[in-house]
N, C-alpha and C. Protein backbone atom coordinates (compact mmCIF):
# COMPACT_ATOMS: atom_id res chain seq x y z
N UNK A 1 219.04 133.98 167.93
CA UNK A 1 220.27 134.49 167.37
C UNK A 1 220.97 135.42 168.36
N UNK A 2 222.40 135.13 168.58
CA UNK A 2 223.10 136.33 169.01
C UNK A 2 223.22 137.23 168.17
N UNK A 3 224.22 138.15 169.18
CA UNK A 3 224.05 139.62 168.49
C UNK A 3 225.01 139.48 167.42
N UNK A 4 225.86 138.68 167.64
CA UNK A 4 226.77 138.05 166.12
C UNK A 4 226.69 137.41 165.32
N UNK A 5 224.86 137.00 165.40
CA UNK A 5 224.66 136.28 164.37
C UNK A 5 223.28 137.31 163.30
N UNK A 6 223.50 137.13 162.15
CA UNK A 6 222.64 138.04 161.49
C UNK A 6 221.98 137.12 159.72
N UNK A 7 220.86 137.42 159.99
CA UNK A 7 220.15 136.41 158.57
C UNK A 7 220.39 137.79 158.03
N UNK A 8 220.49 137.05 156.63
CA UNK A 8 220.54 138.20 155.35
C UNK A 8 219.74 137.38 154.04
N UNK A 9 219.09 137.96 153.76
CA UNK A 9 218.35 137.16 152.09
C UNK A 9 219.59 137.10 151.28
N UNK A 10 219.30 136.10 150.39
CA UNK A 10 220.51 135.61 149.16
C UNK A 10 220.73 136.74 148.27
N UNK A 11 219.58 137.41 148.14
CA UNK A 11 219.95 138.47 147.01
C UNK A 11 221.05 139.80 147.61
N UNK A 12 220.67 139.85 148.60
CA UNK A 12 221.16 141.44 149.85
C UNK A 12 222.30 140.76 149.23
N UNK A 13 222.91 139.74 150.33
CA UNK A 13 223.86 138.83 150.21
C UNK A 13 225.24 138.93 148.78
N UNK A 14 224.41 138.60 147.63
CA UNK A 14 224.92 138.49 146.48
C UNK A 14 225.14 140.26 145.73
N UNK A 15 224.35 140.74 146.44
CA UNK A 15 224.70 142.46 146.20
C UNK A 15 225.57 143.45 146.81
N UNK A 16 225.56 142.44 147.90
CA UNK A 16 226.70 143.36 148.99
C UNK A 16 227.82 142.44 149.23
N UNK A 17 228.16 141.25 148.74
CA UNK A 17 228.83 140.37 149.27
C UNK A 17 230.14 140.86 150.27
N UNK A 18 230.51 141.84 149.37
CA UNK A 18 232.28 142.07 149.58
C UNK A 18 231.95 142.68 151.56
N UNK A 19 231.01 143.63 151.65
CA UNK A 19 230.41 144.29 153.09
C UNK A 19 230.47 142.92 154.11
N UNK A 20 229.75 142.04 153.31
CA UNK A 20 229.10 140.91 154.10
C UNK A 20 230.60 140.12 154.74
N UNK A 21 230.94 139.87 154.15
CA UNK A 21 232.17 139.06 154.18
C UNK A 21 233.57 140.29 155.11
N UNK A 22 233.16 141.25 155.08
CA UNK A 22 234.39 142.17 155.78
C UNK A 22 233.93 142.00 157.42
N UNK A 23 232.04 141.98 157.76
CA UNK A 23 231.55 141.91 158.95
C UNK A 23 232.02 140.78 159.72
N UNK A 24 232.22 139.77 158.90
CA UNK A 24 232.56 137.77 159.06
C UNK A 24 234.41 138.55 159.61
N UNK A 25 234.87 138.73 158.67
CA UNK A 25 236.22 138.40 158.86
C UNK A 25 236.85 139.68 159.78
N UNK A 26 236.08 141.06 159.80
CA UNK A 26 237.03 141.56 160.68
C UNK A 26 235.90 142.00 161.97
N UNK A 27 234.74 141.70 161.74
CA UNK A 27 233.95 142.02 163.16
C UNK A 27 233.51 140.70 163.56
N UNK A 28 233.59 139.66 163.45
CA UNK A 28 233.41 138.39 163.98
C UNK A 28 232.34 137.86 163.64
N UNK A 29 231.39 138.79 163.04
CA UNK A 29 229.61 137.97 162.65
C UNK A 29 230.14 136.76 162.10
N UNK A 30 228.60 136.36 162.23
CA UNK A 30 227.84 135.16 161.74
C UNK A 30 226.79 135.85 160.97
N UNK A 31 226.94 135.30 159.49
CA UNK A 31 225.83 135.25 158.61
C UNK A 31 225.13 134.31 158.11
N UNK A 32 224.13 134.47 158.53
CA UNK A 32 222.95 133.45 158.20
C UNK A 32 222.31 133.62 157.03
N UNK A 33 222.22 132.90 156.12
CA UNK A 33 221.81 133.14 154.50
C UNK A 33 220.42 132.59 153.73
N UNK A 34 219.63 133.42 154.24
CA UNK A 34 218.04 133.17 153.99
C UNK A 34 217.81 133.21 152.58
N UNK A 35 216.85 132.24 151.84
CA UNK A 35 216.24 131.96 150.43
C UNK A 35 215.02 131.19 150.81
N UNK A 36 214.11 132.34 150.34
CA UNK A 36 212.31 132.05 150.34
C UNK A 36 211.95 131.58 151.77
N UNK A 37 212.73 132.32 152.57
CA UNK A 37 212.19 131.71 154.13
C UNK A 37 212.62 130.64 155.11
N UNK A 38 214.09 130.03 153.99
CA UNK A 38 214.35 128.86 154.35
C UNK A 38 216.01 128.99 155.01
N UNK A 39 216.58 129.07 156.11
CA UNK A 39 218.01 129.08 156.69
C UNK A 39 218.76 128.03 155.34
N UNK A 40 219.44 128.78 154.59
CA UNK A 40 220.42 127.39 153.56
C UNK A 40 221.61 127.35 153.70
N UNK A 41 222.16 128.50 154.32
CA UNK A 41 223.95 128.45 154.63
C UNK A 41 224.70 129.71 155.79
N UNK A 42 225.25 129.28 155.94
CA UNK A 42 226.29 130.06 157.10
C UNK A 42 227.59 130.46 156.75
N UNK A 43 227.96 131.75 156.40
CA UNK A 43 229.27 132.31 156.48
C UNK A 43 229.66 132.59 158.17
N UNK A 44 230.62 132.48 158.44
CA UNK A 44 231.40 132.60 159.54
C UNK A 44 232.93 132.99 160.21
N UNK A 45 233.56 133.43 160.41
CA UNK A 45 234.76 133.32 160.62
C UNK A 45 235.46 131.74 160.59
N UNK A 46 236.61 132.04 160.52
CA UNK A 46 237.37 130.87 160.04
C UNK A 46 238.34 130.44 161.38
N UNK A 47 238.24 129.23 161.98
CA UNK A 47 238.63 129.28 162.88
C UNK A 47 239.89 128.03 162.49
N UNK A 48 241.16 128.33 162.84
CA UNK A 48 242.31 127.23 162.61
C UNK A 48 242.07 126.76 163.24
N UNK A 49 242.71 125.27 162.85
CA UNK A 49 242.52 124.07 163.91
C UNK A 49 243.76 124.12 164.69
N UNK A 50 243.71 123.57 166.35
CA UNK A 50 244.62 123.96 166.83
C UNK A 50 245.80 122.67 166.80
N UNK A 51 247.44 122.89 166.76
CA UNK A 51 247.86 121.75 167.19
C UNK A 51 248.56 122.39 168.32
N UNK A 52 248.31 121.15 169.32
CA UNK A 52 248.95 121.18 170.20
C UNK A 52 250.85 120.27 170.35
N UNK A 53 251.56 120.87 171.12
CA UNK A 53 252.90 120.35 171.21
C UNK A 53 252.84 118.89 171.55
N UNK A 54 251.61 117.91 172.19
CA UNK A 54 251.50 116.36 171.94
C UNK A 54 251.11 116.28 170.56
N UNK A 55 250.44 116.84 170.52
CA UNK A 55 249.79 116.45 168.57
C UNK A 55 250.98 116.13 167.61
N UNK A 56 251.28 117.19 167.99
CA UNK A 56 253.14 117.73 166.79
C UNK A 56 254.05 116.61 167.47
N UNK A 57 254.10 115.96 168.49
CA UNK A 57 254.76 115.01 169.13
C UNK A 57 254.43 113.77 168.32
N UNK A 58 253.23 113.54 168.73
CA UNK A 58 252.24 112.16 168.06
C UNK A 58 252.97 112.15 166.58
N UNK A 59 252.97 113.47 165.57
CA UNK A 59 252.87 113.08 164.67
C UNK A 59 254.27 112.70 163.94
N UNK A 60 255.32 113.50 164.84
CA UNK A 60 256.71 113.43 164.68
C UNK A 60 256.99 112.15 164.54
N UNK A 61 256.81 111.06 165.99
CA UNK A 61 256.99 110.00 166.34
C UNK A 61 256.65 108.82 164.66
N UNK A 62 255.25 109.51 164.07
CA UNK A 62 255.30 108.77 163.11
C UNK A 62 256.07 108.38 162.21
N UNK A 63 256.73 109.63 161.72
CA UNK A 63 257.65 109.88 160.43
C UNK A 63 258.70 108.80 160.82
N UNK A 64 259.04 108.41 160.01
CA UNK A 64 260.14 107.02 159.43
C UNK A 64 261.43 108.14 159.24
N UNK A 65 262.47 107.51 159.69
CA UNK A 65 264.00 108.45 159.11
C UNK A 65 264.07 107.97 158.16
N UNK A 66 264.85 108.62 157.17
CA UNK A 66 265.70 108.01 156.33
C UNK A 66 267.23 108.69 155.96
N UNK A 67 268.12 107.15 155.84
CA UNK A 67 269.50 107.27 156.58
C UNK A 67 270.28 107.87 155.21
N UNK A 68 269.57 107.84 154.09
CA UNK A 68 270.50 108.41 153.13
C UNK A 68 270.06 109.73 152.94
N UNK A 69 268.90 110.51 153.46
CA UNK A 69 268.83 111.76 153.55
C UNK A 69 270.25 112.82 153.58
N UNK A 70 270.77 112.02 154.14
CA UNK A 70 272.26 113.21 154.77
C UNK A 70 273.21 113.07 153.61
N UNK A 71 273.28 111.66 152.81
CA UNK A 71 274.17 112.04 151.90
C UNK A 71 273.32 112.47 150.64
N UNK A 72 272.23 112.71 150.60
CA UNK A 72 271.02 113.45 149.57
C UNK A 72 271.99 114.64 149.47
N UNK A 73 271.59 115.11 150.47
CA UNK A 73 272.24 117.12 150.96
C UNK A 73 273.58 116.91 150.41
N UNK A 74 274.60 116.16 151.04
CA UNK A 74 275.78 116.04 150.95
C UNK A 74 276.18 116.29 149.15
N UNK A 75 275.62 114.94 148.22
CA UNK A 75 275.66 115.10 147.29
C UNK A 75 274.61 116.54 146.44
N UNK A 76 273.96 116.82 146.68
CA UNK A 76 273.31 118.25 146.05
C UNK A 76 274.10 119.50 146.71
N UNK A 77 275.20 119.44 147.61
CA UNK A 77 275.98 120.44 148.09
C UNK A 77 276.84 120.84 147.13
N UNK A 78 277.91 119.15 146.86
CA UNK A 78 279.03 119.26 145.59
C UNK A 78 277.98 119.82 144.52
N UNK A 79 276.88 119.35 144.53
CA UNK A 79 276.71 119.47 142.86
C UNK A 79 276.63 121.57 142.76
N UNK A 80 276.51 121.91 143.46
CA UNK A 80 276.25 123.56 143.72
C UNK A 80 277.63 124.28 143.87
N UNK A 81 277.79 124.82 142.62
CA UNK A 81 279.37 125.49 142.71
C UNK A 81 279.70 126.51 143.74
């Protein structure tokens, strides 16, 4: 284990949760979540997935126009006094 990673028993865990979860999200740990000896789960920081400006490209390219979009707006403009 690194120094950012830390086992805790389920019970500690379930007694301190709110502590546990402040170490994850504003000091970067890793919690490792011990029951009867056995590693069963991992809290961690939350890491976004990244997009990159090809990704957002790729996915642009997908989208289909559509040509009555403009008179969509057009007509929900009049309808707005």
């Amino acid at each position: 284990m690194t120094h950012h990673t830390m086992e805790v028993p389920s019970t500690t865990l379930v007694r301190h949760f709110a502590e546990f979860l402040a170490k994850v999200r504003y000091g970067g740990k890793t919690v490792i979540v011990v029951k009867n000896k056995a590693r069963v789960a991992e809290l961690r920081p939350w890491v976004a997935p990244e997009c990159t400006l090809d990704t957002l490209a790729a996915i642009w390219n997908t989208i289909s126009s559509d040509d009555r979009f403009a008179d969509d707006l057009e007509r929900v403009n009049r309808s707005d006094p």
